[in-house]
Each structure stands twice: as C-alpha cells, then as structure tokens.
PDB file of N, CA and C in Angstrom:
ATOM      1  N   UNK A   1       3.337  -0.991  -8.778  1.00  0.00           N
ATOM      2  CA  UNK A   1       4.423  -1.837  -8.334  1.00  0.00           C
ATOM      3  C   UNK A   1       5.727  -1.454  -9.011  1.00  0.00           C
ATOM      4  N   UNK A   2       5.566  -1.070 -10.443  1.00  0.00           N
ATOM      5  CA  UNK A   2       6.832  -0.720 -11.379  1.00  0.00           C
ATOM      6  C   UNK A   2       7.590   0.507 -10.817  1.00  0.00           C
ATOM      7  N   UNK A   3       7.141   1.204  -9.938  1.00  0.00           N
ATOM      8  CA  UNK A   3       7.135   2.665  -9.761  1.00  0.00           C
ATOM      9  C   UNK A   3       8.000   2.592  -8.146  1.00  0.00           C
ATOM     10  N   UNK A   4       7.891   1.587  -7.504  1.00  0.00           N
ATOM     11  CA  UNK A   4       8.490   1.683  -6.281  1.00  0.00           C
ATOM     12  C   UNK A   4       7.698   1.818  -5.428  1.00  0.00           C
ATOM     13  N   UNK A   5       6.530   2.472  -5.320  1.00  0.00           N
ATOM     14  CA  UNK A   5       5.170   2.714  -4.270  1.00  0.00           C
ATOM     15  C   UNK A   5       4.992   1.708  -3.183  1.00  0.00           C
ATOM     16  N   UNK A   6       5.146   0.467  -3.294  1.00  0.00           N
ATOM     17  CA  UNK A   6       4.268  -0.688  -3.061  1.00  0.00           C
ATOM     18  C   UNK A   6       5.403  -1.731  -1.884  1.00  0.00           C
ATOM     19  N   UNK A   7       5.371  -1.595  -0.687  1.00  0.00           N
ATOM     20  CA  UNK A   7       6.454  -2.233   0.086  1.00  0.00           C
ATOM     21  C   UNK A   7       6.006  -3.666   0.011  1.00  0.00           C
ATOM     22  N   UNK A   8       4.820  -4.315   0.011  1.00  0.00           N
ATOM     23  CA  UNK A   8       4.454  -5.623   0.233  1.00  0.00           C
ATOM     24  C   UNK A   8       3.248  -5.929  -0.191  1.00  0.00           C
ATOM     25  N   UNK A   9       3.040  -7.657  -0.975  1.00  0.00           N
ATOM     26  CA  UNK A   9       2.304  -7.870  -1.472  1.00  0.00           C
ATOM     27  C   UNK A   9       1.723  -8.976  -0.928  1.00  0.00           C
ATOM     28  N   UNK A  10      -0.049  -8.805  -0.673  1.00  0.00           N
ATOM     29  CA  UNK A  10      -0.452 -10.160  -0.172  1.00  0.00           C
ATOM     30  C   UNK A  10      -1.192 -10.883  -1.288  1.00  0.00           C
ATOM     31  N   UNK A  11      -0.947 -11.741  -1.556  1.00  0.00           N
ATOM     32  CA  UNK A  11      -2.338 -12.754  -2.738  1.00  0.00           C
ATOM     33  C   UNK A  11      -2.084 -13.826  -2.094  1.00  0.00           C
ATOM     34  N   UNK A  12      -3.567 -14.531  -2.236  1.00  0.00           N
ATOM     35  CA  UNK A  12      -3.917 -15.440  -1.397  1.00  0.00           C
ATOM     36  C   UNK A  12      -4.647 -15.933  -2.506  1.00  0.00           C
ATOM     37  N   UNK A  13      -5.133 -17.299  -1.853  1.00  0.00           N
ATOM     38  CA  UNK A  13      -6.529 -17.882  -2.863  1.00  0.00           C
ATOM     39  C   UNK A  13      -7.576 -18.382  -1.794  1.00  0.00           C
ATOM     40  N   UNK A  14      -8.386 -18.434  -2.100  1.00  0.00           N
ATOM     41  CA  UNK A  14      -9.674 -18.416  -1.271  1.00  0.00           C
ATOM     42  C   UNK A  14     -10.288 -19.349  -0.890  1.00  0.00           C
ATOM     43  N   UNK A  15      -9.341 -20.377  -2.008  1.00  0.00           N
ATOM     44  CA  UNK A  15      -9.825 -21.779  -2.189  1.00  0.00           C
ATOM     45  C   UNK A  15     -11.543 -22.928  -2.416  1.00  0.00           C
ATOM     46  N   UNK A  16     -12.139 -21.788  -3.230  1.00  0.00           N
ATOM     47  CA  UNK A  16     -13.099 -22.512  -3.829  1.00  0.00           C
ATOM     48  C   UNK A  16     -12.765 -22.945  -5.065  1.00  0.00           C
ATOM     49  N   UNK A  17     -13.963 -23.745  -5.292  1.00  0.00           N
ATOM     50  CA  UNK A  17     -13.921 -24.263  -6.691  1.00  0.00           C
ATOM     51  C   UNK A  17     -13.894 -23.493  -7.712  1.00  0.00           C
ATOM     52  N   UNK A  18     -13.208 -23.142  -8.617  1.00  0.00           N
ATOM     53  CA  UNK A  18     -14.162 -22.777  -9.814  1.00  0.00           C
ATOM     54  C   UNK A  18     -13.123 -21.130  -9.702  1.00  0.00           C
ATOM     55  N   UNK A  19     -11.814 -21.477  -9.369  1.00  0.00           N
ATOM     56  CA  UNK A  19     -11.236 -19.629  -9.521  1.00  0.00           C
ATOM     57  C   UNK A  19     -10.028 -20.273 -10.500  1.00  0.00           C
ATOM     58  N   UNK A  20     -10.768 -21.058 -11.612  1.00  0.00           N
ATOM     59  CA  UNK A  20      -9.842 -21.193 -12.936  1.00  0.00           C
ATOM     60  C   UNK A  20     -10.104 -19.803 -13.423  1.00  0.00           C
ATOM     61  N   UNK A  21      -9.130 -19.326 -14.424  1.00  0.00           N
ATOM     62  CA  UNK A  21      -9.189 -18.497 -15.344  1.00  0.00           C
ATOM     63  C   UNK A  21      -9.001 -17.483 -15.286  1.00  0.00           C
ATOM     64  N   UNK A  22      -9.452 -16.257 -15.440  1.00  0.00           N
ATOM     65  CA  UNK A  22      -8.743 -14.994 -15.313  1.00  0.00           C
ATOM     66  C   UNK A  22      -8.196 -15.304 -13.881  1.00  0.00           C
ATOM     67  N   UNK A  23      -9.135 -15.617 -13.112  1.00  0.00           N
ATOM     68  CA  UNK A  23      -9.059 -14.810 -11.498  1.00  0.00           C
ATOM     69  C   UNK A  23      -7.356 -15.772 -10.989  1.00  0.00           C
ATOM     70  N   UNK A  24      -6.884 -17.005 -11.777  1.00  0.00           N
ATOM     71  CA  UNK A  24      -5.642 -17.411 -11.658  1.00  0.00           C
ATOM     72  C   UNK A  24      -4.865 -17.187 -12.255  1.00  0.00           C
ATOM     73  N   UNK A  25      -4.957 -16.320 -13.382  1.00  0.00           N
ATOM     74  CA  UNK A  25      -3.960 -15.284 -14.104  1.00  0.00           C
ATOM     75  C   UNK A  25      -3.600 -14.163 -13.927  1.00  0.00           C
ATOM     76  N   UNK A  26      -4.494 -13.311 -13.068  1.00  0.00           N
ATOM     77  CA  UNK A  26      -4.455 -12.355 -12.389  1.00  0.00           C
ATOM     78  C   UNK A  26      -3.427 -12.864 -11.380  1.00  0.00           C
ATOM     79  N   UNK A  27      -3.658 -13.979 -10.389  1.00  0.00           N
ATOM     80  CA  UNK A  27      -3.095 -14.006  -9.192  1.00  0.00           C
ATOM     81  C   UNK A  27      -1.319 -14.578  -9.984  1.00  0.00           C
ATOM     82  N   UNK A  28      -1.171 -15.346 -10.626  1.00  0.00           N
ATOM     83  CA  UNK A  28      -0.115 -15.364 -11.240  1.00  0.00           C
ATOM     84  C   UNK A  28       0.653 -14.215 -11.909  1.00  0.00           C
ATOM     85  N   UNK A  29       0.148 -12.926 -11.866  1.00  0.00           N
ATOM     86  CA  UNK A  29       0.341 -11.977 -13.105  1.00  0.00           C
ATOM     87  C   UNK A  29       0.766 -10.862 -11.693  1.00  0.00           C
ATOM     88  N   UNK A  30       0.185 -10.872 -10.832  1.00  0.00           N
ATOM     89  CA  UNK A  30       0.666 -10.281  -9.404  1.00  0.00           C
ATOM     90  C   UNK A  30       1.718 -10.702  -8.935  1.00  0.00           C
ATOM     91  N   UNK A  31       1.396 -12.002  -8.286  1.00  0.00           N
ATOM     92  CA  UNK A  31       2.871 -12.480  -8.085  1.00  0.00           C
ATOM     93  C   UNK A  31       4.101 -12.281  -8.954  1.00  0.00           C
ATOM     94  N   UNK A  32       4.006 -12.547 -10.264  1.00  0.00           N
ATOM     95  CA  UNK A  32       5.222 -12.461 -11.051  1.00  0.00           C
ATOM     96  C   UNK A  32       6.059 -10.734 -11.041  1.00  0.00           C
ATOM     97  N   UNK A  33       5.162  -9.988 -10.779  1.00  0.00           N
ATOM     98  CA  UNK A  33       5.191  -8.525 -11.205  1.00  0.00           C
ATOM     99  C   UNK A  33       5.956  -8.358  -9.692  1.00  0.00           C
ATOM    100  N   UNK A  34       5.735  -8.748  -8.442  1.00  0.00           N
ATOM    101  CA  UNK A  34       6.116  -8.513  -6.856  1.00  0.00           C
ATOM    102  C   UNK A  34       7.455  -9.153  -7.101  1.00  0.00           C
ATOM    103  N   UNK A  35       7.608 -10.209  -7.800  1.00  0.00           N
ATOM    104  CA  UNK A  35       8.491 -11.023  -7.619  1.00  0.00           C
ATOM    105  C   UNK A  35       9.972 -10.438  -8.887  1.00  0.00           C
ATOM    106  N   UNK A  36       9.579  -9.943  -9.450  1.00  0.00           N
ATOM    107  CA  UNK A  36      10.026  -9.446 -10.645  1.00  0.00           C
ATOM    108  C   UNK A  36      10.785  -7.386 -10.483  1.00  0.00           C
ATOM    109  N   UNK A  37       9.460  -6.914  -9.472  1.00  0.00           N
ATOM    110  CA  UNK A  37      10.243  -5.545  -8.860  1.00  0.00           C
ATOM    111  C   UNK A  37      10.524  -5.838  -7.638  1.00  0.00           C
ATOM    112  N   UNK A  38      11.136  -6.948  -6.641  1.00  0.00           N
ATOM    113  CA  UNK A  38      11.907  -7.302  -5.423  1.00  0.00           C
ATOM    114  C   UNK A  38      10.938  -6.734  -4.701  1.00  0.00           C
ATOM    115  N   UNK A  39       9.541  -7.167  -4.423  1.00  0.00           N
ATOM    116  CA  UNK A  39       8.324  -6.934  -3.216  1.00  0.00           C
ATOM    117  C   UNK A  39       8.304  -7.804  -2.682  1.00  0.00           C
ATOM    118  N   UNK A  40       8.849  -7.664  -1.297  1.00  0.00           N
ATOM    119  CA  UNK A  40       7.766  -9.056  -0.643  1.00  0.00           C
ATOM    120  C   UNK A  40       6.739  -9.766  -0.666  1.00  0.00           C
ATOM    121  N   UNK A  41       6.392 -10.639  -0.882  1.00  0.00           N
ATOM    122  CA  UNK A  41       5.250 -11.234  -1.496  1.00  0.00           C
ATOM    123  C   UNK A  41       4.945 -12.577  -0.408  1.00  0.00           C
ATOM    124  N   UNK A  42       3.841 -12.446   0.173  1.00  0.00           N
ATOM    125  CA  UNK A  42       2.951 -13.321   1.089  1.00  0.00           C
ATOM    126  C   UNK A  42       2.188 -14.246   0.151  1.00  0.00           C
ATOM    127  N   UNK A  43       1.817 -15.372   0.721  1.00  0.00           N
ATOM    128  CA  UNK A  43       0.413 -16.043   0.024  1.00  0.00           C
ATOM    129  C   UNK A  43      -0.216 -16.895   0.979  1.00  0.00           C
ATOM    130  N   UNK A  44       0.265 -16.298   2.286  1.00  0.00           N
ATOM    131  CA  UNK A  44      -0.093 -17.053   3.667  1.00  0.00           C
ATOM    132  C   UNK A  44      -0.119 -15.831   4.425  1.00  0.00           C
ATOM    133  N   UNK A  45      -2.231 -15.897   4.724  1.00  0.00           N
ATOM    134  CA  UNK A  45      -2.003 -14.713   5.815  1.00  0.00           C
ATOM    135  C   UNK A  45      -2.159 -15.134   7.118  1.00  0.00           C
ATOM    136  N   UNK A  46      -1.278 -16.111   7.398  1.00  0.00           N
ATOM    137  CA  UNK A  46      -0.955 -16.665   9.244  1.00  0.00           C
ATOM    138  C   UNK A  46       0.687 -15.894   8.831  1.00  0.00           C
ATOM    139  N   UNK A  47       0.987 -15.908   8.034  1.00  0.00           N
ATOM    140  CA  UNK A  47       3.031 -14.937   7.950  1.00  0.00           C
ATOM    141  C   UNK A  47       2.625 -13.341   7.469  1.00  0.00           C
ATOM    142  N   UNK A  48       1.613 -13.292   7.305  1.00  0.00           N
ATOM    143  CA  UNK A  48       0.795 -11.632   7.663  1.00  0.00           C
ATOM    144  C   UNK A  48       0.958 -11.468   9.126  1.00  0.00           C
ATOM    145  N   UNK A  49       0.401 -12.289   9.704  1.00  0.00           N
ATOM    146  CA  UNK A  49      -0.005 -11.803  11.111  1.00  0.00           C
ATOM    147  C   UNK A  49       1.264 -11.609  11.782  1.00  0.00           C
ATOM    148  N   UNK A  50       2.089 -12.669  11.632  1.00  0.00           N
ATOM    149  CA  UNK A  50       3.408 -12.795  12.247  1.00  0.00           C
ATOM    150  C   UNK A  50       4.218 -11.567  11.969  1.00  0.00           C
ATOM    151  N   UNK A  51       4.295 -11.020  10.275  1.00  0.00           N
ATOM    152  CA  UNK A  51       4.879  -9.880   9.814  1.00  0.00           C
ATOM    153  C   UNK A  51       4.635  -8.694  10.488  1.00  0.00           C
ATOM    154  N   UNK A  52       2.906  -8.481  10.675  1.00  0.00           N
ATOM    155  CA  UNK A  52       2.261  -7.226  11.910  1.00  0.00           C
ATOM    156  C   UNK A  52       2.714  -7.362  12.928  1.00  0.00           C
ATOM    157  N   UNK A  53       3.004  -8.582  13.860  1.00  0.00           N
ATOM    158  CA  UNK A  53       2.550  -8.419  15.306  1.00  0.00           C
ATOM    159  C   UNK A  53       4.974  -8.222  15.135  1.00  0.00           C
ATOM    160  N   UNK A  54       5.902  -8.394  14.070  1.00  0.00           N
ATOM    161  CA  UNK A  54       7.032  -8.142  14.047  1.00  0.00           C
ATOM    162  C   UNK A  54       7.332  -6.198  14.111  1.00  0.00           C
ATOM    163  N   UNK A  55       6.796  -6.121  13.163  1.00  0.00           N
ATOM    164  CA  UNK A  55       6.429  -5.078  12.838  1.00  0.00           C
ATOM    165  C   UNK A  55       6.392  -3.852  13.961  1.00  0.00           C
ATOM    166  N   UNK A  56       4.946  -4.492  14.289  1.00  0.00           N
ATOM    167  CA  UNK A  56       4.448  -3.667  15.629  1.00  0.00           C
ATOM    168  C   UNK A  56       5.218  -3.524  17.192  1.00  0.00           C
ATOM    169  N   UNK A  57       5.963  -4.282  17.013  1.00  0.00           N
ATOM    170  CA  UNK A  57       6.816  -4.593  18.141  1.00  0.00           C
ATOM    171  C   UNK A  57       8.471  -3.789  18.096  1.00  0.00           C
ATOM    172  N   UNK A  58       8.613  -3.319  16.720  1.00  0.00           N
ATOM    173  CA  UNK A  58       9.758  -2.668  16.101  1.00  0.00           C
ATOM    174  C   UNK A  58       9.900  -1.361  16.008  1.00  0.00           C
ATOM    175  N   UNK A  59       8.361  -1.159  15.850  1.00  0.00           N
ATOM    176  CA  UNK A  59       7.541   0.232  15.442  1.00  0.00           C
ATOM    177  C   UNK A  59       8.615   1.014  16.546  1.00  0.00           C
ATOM    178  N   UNK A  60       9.173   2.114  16.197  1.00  0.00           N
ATOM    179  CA  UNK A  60       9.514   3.299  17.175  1.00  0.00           C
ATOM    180  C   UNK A  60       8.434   4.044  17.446  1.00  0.00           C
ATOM    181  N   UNK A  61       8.691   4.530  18.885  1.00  0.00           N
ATOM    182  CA  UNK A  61       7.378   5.573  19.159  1.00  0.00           C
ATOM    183  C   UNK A  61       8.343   6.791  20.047  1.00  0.00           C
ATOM    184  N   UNK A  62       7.940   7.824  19.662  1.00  0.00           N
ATOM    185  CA  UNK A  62       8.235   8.623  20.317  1.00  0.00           C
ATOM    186  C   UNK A  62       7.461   9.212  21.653  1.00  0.00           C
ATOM    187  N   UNK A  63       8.096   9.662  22.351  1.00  0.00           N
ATOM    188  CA  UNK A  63       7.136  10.091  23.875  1.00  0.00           C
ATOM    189  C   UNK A  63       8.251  10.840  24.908  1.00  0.00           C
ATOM    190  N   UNK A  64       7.646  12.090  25.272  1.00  0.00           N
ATOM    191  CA  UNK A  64       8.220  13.147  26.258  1.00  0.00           C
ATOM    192  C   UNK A  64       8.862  12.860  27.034  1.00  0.00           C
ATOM    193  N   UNK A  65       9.966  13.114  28.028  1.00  0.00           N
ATOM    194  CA  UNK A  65      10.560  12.885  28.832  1.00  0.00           C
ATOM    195  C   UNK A  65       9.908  13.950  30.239  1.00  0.00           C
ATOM    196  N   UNK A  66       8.992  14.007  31.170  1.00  0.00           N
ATOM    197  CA  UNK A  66       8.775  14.603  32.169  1.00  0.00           C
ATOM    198  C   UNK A  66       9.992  15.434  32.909  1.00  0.00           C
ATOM    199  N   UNK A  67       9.860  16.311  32.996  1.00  0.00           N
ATOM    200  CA  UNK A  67      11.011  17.164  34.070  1.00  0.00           C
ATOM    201  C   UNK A  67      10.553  16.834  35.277  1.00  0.00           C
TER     202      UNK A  67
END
C-alpha cells in the first residue's frame, strides 16, 4: 500500500461472533494504512458492485473499423 501498487481497498466484516482481537486490529490496521496512503477504501460490498458495474461501463474498448 506504502509503495503506490494498490488502487483500492475492500475490508469488510463477516459479522460473526467472536472476530474480537487480532482479526479487528488487522481490519482497523488496513483501513488506517488505505486511509492514510489516499486508497479508496470500501467496507460495503453492495458499493463494490456498483464501483464494477461503473467501471465496466467506462472501460474503453478498442475495435476495427471495417472498410
């Protein structure tokens, strides 16, 4: 992420019981790091889908012109 590599970040939670502790320091320790080198950062993947189907619709494509 420090390096520039990384256009967008998804973390989510999974929402069971019991993801005290590392596994919410981790997800805090991600976010802060996305949020900290200017990454986009998701934590809702229904604004994933929306981001793809934007995306995909933007996408340039190239293709031949027939004589």
């Amino acid at each position: 992420m420090r390096q520039g590599h990384i256009a967008y970040v998804i973390n989510t939670s999974d929402g069971t019981a019991g993801t005290e502790g590392a596994n919410q320091k981790d997800g805090y320790e991600i976010r802060h790091l996305a949020i900290e080198n200017n990454i986009s950062l998701f934590t809702s993947l229904d604004t994933v889908r929306i981001l793809l189907d934007v995306l995909e619709e933007i996408t340039l494509t190239i293709s031949t012109i027939d004589s």
